[in-house]
Structures are given as C-alpha cells and as structure tokens.
PDB file of N, CA and C in Angstrom:
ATOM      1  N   UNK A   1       0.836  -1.157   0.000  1.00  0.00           N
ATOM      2  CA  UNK A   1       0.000   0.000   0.000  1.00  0.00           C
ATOM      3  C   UNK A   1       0.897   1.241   0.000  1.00  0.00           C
ATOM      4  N   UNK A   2       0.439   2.175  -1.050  1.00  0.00           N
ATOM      5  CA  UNK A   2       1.457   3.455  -0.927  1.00  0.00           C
ATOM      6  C   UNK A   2       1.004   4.587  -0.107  1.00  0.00           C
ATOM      7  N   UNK A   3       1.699   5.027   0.685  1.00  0.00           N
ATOM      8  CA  UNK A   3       1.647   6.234   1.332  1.00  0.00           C
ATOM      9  C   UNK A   3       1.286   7.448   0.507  1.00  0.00           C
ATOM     10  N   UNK A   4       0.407   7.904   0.601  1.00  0.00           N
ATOM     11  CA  UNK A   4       0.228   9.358  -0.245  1.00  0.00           C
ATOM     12  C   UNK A   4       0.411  10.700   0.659  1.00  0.00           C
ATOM     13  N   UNK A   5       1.408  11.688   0.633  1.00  0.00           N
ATOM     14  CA  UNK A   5       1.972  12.743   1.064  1.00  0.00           C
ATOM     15  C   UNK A   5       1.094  13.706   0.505  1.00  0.00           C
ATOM     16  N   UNK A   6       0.892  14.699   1.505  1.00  0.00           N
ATOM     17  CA  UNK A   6      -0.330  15.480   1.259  1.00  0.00           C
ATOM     18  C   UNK A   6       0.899  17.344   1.739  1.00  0.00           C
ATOM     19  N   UNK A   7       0.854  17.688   0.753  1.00  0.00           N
ATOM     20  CA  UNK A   7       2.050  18.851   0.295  1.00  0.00           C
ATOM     21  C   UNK A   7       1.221  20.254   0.719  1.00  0.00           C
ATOM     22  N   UNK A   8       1.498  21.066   1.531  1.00  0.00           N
ATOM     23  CA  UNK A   8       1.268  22.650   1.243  1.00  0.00           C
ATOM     24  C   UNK A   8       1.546  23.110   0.090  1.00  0.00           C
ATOM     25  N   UNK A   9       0.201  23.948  -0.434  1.00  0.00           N
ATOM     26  CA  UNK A   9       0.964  24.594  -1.734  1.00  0.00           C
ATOM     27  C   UNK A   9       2.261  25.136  -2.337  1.00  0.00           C
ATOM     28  N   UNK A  10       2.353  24.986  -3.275  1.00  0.00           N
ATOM     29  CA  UNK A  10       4.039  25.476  -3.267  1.00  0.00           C
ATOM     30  C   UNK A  10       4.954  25.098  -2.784  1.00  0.00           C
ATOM     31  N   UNK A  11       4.722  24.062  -1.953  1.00  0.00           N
ATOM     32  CA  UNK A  11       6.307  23.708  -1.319  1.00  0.00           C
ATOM     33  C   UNK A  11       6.680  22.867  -2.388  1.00  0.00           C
ATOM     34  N   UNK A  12       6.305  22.387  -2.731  1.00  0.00           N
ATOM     35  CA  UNK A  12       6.646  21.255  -3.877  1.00  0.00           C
ATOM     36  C   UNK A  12       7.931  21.469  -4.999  1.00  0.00           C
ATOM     37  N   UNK A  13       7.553  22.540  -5.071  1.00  0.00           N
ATOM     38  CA  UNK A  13       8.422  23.792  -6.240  1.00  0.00           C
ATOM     39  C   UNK A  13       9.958  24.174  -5.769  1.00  0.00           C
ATOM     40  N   UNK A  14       9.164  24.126  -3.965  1.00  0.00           N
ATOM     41  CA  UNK A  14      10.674  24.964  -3.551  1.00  0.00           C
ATOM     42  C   UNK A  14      11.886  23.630  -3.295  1.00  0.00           C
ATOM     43  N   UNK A  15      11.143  22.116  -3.196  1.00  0.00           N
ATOM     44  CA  UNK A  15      11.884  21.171  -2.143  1.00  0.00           C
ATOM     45  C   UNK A  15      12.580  20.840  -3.906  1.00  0.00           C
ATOM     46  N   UNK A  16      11.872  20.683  -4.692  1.00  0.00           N
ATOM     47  CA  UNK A  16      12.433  20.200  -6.575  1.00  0.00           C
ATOM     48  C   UNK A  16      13.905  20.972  -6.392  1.00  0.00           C
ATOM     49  N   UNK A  17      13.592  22.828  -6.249  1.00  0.00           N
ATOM     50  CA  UNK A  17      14.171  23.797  -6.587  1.00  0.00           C
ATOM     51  C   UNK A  17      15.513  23.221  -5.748  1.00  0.00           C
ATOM     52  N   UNK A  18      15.144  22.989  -4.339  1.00  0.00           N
ATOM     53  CA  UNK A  18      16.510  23.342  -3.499  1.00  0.00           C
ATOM     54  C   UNK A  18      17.073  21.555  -3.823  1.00  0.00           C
ATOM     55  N   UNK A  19      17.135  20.435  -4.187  1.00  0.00           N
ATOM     56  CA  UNK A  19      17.156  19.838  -4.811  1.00  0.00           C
ATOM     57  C   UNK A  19      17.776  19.593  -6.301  1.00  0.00           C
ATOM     58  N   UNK A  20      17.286  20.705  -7.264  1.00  0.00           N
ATOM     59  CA  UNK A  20      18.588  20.880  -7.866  1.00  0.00           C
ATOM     60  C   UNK A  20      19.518  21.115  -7.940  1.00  0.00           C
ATOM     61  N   UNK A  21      19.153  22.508  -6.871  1.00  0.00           N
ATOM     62  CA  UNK A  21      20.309  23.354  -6.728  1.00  0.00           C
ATOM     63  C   UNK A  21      21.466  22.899  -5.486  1.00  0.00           C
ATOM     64  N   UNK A  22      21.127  21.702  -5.280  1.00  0.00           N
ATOM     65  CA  UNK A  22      22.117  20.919  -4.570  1.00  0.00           C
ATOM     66  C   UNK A  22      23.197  20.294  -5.341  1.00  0.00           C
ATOM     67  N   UNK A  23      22.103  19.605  -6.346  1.00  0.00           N
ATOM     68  CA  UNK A  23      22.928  18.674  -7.520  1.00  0.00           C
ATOM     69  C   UNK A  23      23.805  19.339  -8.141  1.00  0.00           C
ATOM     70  N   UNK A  24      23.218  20.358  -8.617  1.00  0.00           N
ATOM     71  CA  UNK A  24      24.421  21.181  -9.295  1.00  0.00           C
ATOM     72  C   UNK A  24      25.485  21.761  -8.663  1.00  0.00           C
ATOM     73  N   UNK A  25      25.495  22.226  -7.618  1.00  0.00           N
ATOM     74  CA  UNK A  25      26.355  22.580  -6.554  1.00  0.00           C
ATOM     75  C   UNK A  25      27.823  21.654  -5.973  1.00  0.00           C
ATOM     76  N   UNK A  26      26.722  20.306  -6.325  1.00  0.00           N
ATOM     77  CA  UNK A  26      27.603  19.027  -5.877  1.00  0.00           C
ATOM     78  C   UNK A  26      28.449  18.652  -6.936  1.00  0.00           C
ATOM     79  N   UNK A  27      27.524  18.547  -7.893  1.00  0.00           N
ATOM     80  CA  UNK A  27      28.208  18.529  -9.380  1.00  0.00           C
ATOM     81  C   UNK A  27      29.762  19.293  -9.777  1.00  0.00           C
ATOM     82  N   UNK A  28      29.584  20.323  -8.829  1.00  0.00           N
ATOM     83  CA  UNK A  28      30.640  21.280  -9.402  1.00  0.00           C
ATOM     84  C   UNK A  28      31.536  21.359  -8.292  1.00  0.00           C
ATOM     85  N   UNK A  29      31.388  20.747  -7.341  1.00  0.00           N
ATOM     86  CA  UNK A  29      32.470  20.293  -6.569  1.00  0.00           C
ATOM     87  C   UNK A  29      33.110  19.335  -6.367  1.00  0.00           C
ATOM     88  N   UNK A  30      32.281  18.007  -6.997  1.00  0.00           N
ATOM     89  CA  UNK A  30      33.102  17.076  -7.286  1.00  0.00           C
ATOM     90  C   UNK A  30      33.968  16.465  -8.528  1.00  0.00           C
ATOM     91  N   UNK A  31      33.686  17.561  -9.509  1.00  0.00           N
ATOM     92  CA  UNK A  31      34.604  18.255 -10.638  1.00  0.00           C
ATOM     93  C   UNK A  31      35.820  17.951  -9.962  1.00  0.00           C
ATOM     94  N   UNK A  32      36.520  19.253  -9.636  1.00  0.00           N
ATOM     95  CA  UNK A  32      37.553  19.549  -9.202  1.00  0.00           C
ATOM     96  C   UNK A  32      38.250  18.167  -8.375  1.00  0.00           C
ATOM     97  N   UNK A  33      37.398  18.005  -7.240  1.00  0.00           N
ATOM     98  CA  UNK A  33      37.944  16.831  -6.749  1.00  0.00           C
ATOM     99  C   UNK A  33      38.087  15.404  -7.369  1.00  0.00           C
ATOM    100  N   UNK A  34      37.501  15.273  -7.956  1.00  0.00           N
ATOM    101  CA  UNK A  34      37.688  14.341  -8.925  1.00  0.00           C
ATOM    102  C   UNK A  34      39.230  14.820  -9.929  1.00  0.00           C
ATOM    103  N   UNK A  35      39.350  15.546 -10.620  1.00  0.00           N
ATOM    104  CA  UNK A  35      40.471  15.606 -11.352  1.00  0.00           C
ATOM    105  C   UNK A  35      41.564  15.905 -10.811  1.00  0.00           C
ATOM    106  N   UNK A  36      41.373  15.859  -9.425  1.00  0.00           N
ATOM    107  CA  UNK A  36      42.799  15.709  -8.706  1.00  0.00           C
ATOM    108  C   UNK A  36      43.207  14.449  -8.232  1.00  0.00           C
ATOM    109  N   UNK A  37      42.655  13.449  -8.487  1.00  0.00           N
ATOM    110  CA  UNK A  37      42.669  12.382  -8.362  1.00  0.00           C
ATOM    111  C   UNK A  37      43.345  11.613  -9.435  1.00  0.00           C
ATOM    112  N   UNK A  38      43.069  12.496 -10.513  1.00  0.00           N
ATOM    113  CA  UNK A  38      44.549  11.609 -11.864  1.00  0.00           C
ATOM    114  C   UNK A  38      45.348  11.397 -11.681  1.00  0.00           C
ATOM    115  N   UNK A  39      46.177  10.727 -12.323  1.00  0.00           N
ATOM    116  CA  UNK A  39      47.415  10.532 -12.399  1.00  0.00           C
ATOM    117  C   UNK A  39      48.157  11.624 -12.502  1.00  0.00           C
ATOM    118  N   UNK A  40      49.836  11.533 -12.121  1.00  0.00           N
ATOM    119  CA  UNK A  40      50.099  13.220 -12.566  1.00  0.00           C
ATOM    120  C   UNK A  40      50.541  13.062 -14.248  1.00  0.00           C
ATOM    121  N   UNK A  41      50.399  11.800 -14.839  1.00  0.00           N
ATOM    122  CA  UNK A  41      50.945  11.983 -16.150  1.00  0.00           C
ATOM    123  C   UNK A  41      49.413  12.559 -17.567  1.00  0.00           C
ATOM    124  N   UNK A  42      48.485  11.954 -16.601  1.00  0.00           N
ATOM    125  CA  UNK A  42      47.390  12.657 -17.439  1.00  0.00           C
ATOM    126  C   UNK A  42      46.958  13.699 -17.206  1.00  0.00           C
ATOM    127  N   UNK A  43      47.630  14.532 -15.908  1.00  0.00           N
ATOM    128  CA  UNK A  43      46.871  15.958 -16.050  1.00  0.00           C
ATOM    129  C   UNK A  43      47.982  16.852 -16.425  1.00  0.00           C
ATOM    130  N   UNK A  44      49.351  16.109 -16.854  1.00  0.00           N
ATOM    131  CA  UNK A  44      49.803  16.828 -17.607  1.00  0.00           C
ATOM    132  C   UNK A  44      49.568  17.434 -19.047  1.00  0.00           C
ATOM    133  N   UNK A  45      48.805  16.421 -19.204  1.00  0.00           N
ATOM    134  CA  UNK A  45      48.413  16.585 -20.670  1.00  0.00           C
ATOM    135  C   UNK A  45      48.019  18.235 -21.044  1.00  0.00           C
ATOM    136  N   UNK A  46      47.598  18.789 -22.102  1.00  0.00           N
ATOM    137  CA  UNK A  46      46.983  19.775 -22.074  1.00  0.00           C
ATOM    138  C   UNK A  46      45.219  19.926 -22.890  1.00  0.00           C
ATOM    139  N   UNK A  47      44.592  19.447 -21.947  1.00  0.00           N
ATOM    140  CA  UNK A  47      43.240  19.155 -22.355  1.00  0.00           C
ATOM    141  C   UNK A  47      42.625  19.944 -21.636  1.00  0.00           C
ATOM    142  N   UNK A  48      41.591  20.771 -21.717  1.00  0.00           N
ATOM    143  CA  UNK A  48      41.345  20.956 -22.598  1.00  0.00           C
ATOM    144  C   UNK A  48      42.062  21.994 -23.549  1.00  0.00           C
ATOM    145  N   UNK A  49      42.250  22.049 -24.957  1.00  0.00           N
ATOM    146  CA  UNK A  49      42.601  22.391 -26.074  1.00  0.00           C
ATOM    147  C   UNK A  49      41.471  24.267 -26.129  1.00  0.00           C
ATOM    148  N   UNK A  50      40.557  23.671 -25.719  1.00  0.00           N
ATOM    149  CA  UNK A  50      39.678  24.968 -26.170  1.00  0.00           C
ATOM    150  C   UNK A  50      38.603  25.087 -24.891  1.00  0.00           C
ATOM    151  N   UNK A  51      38.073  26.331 -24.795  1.00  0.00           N
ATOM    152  CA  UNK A  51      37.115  26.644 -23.980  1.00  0.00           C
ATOM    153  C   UNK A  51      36.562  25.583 -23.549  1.00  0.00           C
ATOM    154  N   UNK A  52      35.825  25.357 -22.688  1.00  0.00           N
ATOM    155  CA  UNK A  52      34.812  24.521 -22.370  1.00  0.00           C
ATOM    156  C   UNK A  52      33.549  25.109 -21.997  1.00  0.00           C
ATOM    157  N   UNK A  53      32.379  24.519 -22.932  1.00  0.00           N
ATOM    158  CA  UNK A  53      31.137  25.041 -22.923  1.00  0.00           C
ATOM    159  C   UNK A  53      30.562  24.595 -21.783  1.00  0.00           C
ATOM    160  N   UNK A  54      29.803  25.555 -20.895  1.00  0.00           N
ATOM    161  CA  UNK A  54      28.288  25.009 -19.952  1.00  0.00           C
ATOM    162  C   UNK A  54      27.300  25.601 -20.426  1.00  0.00           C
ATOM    163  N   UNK A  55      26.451  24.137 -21.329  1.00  0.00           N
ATOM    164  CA  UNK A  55      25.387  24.799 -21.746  1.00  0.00           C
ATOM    165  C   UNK A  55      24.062  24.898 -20.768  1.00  0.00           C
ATOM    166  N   UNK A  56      23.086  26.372 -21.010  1.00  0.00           N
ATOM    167  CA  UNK A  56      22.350  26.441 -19.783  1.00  0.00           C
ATOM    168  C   UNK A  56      21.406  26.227 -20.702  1.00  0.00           C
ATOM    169  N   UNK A  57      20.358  25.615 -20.151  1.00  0.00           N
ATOM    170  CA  UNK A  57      19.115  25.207 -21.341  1.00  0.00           C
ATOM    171  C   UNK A  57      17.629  26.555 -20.598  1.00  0.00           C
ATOM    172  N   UNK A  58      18.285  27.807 -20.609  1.00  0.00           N
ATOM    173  CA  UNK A  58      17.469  28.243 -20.169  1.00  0.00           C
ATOM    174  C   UNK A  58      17.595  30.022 -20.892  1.00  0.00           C
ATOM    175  N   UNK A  59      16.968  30.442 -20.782  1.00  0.00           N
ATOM    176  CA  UNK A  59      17.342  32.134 -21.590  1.00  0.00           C
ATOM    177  C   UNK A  59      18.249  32.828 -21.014  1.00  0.00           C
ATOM    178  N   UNK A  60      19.226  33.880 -21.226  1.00  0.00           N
ATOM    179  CA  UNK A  60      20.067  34.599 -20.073  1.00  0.00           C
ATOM    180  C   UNK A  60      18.782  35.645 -19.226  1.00  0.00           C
ATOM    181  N   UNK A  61      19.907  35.946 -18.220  1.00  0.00           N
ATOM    182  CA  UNK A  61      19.669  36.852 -17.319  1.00  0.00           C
ATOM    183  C   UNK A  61      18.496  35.683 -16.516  1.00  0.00           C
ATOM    184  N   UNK A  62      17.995  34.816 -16.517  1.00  0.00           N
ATOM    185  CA  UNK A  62      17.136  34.016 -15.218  1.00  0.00           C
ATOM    186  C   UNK A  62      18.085  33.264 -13.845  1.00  0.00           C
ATOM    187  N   UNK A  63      17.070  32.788 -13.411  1.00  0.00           N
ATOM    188  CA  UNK A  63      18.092  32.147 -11.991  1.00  0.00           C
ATOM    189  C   UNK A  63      18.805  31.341 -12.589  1.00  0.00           C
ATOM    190  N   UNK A  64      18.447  30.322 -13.443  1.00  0.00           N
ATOM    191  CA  UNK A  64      19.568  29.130 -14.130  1.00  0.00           C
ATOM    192  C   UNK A  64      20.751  29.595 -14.517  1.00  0.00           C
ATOM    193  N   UNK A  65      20.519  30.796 -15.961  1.00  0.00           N
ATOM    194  CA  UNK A  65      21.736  31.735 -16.395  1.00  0.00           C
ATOM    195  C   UNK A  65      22.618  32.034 -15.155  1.00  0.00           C
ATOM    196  N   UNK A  66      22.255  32.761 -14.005  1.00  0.00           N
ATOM    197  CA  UNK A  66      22.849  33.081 -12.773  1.00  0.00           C
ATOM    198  C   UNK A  66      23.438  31.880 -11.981  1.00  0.00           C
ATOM    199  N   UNK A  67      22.938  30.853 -11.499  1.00  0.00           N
ATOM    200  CA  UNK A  67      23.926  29.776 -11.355  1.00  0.00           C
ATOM    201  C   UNK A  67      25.103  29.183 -12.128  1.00  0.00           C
ATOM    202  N   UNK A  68      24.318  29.150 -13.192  1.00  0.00           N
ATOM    203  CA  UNK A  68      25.448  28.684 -14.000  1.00  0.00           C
ATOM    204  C   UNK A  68      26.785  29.956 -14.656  1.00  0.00           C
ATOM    205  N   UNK A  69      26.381  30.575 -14.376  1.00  0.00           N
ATOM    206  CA  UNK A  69      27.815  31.500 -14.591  1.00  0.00           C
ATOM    207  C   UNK A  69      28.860  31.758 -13.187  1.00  0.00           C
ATOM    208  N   UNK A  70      27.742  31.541 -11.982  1.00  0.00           N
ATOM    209  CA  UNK A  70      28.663  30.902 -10.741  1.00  0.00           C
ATOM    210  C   UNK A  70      29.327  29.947 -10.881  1.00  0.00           C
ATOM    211  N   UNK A  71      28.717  28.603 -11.179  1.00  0.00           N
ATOM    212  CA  UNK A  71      29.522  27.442 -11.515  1.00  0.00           C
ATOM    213  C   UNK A  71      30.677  27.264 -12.272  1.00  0.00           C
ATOM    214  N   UNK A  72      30.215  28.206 -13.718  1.00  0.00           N
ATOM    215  CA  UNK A  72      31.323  27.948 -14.304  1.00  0.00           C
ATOM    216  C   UNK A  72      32.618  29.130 -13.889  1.00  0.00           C
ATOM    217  N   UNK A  73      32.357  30.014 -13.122  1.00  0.00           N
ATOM    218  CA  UNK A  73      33.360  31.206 -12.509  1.00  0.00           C
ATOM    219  C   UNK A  73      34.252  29.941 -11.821  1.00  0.00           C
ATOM    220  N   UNK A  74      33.430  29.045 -11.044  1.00  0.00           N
ATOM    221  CA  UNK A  74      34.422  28.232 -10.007  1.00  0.00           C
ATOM    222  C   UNK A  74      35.283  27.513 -10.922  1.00  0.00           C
ATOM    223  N   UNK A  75      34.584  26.839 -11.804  1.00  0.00           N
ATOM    224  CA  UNK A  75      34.759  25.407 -12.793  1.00  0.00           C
ATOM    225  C   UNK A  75      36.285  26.426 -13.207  1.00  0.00           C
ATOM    226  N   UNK A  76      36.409  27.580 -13.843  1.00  0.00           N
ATOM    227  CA  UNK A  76      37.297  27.929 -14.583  1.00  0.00           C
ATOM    228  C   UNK A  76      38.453  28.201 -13.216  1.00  0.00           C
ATOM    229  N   UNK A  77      38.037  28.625 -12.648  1.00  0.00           N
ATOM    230  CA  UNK A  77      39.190  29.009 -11.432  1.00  0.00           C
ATOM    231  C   UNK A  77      39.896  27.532 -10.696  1.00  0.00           C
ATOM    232  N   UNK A  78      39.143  26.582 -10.933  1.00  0.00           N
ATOM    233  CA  UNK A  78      39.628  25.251 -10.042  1.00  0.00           C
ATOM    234  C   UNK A  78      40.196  24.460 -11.463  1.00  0.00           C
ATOM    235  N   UNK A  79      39.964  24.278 -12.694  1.00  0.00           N
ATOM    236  CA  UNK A  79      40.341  23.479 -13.296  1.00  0.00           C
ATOM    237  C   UNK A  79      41.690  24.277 -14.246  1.00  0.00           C
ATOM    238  N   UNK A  80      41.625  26.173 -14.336  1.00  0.00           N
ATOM    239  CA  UNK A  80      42.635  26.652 -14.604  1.00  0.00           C
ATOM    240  C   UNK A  80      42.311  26.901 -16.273  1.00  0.00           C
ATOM    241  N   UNK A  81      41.333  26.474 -16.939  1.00  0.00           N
ATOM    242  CA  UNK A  81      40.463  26.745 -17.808  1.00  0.00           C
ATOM    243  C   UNK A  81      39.753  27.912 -18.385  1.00  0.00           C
ATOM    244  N   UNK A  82      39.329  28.072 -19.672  1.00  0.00           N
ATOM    245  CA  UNK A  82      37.861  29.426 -20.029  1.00  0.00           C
ATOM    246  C   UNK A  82      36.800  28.527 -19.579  1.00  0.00           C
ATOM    247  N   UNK A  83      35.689  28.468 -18.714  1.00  0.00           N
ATOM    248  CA  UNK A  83      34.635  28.167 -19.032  1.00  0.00           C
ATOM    249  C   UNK A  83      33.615  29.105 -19.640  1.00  0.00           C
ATOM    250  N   UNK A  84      32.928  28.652 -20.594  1.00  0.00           N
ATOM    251  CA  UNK A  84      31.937  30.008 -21.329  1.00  0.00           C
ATOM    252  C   UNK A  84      30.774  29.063 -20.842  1.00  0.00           C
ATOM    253  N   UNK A  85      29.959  30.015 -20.423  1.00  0.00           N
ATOM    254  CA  UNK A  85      28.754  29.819 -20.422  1.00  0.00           C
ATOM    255  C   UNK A  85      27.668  30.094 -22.087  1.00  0.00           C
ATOM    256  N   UNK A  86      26.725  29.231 -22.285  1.00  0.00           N
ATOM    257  CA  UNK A  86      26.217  29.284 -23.639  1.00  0.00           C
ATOM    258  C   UNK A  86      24.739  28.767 -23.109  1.00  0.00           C
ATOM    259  N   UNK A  87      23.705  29.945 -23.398  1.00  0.00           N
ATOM    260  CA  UNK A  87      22.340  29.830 -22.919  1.00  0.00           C
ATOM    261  C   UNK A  87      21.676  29.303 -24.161  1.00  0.00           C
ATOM    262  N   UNK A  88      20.836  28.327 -24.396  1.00  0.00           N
ATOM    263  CA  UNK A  88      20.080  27.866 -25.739  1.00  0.00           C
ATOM    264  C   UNK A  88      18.596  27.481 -24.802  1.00  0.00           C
ATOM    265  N   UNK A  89      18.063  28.630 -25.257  1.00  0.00           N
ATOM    266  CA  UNK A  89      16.478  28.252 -24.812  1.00  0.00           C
ATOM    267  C   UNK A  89      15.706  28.030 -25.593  1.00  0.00           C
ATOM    268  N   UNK A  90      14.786  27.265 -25.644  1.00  0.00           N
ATOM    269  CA  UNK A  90      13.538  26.530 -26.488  1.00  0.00           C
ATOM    270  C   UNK A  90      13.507  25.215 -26.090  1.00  0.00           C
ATOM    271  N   UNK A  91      12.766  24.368 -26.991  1.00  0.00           N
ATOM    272  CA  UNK A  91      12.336  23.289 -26.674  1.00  0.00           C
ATOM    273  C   UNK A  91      11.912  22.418 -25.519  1.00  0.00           C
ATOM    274  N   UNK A  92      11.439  23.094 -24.545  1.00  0.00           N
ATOM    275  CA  UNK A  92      10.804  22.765 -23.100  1.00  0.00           C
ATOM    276  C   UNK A  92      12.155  22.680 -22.232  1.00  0.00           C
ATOM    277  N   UNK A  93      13.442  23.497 -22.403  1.00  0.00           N
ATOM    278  CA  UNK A  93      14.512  23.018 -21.492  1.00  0.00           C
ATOM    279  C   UNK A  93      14.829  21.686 -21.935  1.00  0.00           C
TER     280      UNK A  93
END
C-alpha cells in the first residue's frame, strides 16, 4: 500500500528547486575533486585544447543563467580553464 503525502501549496516547487540546486552545486564540486585524483601523467596533458562550454538550457539573465555562470566562474578558477557559459532556450529546457 502506498503512502500518499499530502504537500502545502508550493512547497513542492521549492523542495524540486533546493534539490537541484544541490545537484548542481555538488556537481561542481566534485569536478575539481575528482580531477585531482589523476594521475600526474594525465593531467599533464593539455586538455582541454579549447574553452569549455556550460550549456544552460534556459534564456540569459534568469536564476539558471545566474547559477550557471557561478559554476562555471568556479569550474574555470579550479580546473585553470575558459569556461563560457552558452544559454540555448527553447524546446521545453
């Protein structure tokens, strides 16, 4: 038998919201830590070659655009990188 959870309006939105914005948060910290974990002969390498895109699937100037140009501020400062941010909105995100 399933339990059915009975939600205040709107919270629903905010628990999704803070929920992503964990993932992504986490996401971008375990970047870094993760690529310190190579070998030292593969992070000698010089990869990346070119910018690295974060694409935001959302229009500029919204909250997404705004995280994600945080993220990638860190992403470029910890990996020593350009990260560009690149907004492409349409198709339902």
């Amino acid at each position: 038998m399933n339990k059915v959870r009975a939600y205040p309006s709107g919270s629903i939105g905010r628990v999704l919201g803070q929920r992503a914005r964990r993932q992504v948060l986490g996401m971008a910290i375990a970047l870094p830590a993760a690529l310190s974990l190579l070998p030292s002969g593969v992070a000698a390498q010089t990869w990346p070659a070119r910018p690295i895109k974060l694409v935001v699937p959302y229009p500029a100037g919204g909250n997404a655009d705004q995280i994600g140009r945080l993220i990638a501020e860190r992403l470029s400062n910890a990996l020593g990188q350009q990260v560009v941010v690149e907004n492409r909105a349409g198709a339902g995100a």
